[in-house]
C-alpha atoms as a PDB file:
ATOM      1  CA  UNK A   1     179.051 130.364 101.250  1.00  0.00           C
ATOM      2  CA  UNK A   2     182.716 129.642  99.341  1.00  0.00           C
ATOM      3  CA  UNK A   3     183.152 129.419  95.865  1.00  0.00           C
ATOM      4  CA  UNK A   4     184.317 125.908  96.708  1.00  0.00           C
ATOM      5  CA  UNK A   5     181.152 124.854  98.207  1.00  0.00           C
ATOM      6  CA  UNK A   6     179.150 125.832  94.877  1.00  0.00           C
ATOM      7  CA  UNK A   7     180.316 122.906  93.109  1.00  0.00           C
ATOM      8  CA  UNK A   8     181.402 124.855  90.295  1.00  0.00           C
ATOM      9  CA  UNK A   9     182.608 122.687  87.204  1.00  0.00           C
ATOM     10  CA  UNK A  10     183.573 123.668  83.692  1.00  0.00           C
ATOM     11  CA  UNK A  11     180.964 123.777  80.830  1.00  0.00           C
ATOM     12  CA  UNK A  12     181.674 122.990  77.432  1.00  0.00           C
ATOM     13  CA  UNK A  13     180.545 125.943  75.332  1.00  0.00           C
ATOM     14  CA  UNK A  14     178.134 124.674  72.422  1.00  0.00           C
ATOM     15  CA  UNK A  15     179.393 124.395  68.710  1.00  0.00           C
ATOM     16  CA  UNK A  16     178.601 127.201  66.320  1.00  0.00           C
ATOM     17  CA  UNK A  17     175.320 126.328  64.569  1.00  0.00           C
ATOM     18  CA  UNK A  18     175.995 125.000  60.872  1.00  0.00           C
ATOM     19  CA  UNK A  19     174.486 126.728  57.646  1.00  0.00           C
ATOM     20  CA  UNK A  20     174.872 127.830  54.273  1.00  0.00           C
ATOM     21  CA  UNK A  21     172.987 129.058  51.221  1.00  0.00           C
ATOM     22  CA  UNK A  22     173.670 127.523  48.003  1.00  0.00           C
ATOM     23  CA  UNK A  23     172.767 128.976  44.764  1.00  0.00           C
ATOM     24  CA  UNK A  24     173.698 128.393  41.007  1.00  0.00           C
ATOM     25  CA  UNK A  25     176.415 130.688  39.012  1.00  0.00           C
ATOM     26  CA  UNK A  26     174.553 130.913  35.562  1.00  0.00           C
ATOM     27  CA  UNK A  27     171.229 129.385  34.457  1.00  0.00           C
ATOM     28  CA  UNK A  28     171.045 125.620  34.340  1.00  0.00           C
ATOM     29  CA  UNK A  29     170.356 124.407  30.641  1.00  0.00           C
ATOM     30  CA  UNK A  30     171.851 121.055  31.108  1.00  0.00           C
ATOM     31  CA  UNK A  31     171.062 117.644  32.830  1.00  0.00           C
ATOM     32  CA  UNK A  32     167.471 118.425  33.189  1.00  0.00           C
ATOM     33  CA  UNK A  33     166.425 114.480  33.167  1.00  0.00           C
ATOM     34  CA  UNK A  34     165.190 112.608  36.135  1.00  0.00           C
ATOM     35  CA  UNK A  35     167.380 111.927  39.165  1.00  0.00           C
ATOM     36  CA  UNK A  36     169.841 114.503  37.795  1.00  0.00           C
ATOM     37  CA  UNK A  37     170.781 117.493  40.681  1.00  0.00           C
ATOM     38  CA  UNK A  38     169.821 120.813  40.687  1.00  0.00           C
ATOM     39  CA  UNK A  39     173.922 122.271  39.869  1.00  0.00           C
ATOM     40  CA  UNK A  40     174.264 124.013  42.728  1.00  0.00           C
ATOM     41  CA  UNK A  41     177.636 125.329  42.490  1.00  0.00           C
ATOM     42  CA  UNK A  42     178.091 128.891  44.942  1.00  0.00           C
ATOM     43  CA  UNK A  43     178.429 128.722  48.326  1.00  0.00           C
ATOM     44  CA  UNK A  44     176.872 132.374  48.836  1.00  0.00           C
ATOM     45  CA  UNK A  45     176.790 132.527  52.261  1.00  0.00           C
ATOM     46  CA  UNK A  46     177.574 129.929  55.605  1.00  0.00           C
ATOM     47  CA  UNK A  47     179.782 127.520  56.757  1.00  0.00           C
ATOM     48  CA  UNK A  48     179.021 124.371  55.145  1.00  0.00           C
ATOM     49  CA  UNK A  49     180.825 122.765  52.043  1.00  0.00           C
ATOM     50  CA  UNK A  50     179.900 122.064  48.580  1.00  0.00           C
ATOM     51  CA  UNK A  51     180.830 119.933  46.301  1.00  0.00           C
ATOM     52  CA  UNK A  52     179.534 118.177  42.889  1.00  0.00           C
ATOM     53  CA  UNK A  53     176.726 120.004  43.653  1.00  0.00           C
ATOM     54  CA  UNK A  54     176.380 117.821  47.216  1.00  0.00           C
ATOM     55  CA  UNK A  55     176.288 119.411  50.385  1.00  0.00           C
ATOM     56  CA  UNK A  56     178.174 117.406  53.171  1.00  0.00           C
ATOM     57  CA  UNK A  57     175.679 117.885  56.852  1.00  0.00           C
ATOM     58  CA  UNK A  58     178.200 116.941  59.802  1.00  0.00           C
ATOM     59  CA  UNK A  59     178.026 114.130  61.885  1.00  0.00           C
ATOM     60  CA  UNK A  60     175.931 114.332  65.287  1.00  0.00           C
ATOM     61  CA  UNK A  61     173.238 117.730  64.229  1.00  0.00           C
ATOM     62  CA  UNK A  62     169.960 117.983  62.821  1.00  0.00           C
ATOM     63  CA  UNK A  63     169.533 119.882  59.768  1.00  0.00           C
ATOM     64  CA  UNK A  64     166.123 122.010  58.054  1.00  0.00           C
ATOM     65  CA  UNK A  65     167.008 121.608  54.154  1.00  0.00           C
ATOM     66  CA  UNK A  66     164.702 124.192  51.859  1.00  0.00           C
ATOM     67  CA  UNK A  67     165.087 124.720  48.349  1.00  0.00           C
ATOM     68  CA  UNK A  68     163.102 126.440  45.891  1.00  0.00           C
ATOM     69  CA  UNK A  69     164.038 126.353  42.045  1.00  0.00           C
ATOM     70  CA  UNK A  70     162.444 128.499  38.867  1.00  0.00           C
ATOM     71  CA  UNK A  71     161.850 126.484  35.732  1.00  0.00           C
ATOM     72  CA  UNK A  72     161.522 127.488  32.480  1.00  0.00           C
ATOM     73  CA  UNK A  73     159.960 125.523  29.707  1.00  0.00           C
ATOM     74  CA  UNK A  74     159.617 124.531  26.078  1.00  0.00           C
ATOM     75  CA  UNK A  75     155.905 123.570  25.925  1.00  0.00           C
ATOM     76  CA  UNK A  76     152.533 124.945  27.938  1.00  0.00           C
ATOM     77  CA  UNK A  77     152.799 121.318  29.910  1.00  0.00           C
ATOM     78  CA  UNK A  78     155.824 121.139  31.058  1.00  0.00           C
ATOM     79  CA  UNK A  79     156.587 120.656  34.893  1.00  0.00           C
ATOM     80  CA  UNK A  80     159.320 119.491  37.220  1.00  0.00           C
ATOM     81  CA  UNK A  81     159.368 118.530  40.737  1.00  0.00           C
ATOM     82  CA  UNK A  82     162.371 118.237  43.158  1.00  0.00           C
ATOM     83  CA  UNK A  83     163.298 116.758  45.984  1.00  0.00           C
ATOM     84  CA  UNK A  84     166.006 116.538  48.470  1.00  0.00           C
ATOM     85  CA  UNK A  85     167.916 113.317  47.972  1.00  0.00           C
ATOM     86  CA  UNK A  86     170.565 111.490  50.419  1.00  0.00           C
ATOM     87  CA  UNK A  87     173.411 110.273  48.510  1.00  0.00           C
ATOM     88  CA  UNK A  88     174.611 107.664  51.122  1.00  0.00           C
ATOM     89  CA  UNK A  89     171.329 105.937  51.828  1.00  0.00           C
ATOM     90  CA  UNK A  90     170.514 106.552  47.793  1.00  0.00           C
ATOM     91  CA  UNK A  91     167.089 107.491  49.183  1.00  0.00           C
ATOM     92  CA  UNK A  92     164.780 110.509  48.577  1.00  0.00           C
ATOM     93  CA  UNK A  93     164.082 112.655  51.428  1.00  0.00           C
ATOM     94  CA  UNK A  94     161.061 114.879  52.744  1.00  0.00           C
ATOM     95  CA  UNK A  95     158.941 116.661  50.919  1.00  0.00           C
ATOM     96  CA  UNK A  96     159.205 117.159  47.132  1.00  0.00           C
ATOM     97  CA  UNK A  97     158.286 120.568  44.715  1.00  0.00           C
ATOM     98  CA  UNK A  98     156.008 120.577  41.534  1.00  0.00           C
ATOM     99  CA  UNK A  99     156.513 123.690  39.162  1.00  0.00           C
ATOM    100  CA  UNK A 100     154.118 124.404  36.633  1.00  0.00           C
ATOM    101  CA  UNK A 101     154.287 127.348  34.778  1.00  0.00           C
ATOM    102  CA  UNK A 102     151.232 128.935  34.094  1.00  0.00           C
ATOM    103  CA  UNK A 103     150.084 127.941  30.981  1.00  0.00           C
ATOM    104  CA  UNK A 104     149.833 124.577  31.940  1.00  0.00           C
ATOM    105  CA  UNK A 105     146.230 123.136  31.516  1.00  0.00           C
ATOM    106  CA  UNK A 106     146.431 121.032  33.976  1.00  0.00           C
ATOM    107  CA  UNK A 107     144.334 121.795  37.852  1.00  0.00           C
ATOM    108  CA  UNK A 108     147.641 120.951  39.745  1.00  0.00           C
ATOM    109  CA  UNK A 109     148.721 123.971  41.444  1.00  0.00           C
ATOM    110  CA  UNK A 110     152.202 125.089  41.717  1.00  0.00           C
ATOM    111  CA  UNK A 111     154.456 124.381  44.590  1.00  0.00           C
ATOM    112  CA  UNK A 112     158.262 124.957  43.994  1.00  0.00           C
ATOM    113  CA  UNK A 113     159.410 124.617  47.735  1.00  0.00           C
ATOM    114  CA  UNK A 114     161.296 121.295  48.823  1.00  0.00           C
ATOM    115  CA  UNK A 115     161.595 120.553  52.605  1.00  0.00           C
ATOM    116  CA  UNK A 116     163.599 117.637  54.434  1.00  0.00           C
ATOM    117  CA  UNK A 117     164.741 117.349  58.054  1.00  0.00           C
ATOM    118  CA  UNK A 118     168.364 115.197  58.270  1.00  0.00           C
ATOM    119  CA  UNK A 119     169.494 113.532  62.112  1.00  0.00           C
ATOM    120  CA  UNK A 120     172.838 113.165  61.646  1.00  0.00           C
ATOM    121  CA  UNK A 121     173.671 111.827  64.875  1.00  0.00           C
ATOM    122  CA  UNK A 122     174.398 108.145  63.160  1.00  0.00           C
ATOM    123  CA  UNK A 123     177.137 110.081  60.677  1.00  0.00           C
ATOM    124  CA  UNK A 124     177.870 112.334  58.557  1.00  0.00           C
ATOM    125  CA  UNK A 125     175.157 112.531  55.569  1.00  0.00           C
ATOM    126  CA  UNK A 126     175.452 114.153  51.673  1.00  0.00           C
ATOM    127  CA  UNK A 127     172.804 115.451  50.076  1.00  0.00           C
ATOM    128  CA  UNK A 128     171.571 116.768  46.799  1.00  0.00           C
ATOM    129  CA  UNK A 129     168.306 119.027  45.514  1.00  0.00           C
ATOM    130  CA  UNK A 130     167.638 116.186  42.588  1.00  0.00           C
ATOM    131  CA  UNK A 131     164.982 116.013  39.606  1.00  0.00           C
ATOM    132  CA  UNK A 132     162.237 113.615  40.496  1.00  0.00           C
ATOM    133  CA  UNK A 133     159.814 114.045  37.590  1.00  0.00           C
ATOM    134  CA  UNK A 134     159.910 116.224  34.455  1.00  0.00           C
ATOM    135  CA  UNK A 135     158.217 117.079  31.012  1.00  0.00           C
ATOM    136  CA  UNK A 136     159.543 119.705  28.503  1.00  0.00           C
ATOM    137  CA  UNK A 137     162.089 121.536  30.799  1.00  0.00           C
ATOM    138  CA  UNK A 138     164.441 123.513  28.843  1.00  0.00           C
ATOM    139  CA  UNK A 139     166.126 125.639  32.424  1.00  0.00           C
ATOM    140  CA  UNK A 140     166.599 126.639  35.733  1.00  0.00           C
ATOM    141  CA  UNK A 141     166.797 129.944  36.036  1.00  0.00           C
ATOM    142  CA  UNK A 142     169.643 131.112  38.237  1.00  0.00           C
ATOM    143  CA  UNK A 143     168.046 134.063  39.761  1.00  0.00           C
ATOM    144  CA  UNK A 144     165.223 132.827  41.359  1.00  0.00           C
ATOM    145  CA  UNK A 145     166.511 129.321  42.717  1.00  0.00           C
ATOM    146  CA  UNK A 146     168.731 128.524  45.762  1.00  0.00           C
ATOM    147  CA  UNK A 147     168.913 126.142  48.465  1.00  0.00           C
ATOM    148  CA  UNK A 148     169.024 126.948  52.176  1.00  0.00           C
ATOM    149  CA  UNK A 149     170.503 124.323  54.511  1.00  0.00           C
ATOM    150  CA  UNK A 150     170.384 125.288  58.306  1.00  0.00           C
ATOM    151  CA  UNK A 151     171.140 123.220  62.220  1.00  0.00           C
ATOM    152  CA  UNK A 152     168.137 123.647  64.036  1.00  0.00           C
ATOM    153  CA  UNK A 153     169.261 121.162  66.602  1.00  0.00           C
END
């Protein structure tokens, strides 16, 4: 058999998978109310953008966002949740995070993990890690909260 009766054509190689893992500078002690982002503001590692504490998902992939955030607080019942938030549909996304710290009487448990899947095949999308509900929170503490943002598709 020839090479020419293969029917050999040129394949276009796949684009490099998106990611990045976004984390805050110092300890958050500012706009802790609801609908207010988690600041975000270090890109620590991948090769998506950041900005205003939004993260920009290009057009045409689909994206696994996971965030987990430590609070700390100024009363036993205190608790925030999260959730991942599109800023161009003005919509919340996925599944949302409640922390609680310990002392809180309340039977809730604690789950401080925030989980969204984004299509972007329609466009380009910006998110944000947002405050959905809170009571007495005084911080986020820098050490223990980041957000992953990865193309599984």
């Amino acid at each position: 058999m020839k090479v020419s009766d293969m029917g050999l054509r040129a394949v276009a190689q796949p684009l490099p998978r998106q990611w990045g893992v976004f984390r805050l500078s110092a300890d958050q002690t500012v706009g802790l109310g609801v609908n207010n982002p988690i600041r975000f503001n270090t890109v620590s590692g991948g090769t998506l953008s950041l900005s205003n504490y939004t993260i920009t998902l290009p057009k045409g992939r689909i994206f696994r966002l996971f965030a987990t955030q430590s609070f700390s607080y100024s009363s036993s019942s205190g608790s925030a949740q999260t959730a991942w938030f599109n800023a161009g549909t003005g919509q919340y996304i996925g599944s949302g995070s409640q922390n609680i710290p310990p002392t809180n009487p309340t039977n809730w448990s604690d789950q401080p993990i925030s989980h969204a899947i984004v299509d972007t095949s329609a466009g380009a999308a910006t998110v944000q890690l947002r405050i959905n509900a809170v009571a007495y929170a005084n911080g986020v503490f820098a050490a223990y909260s980041f957000a992953e943002v990865m193309e599984i598709a």
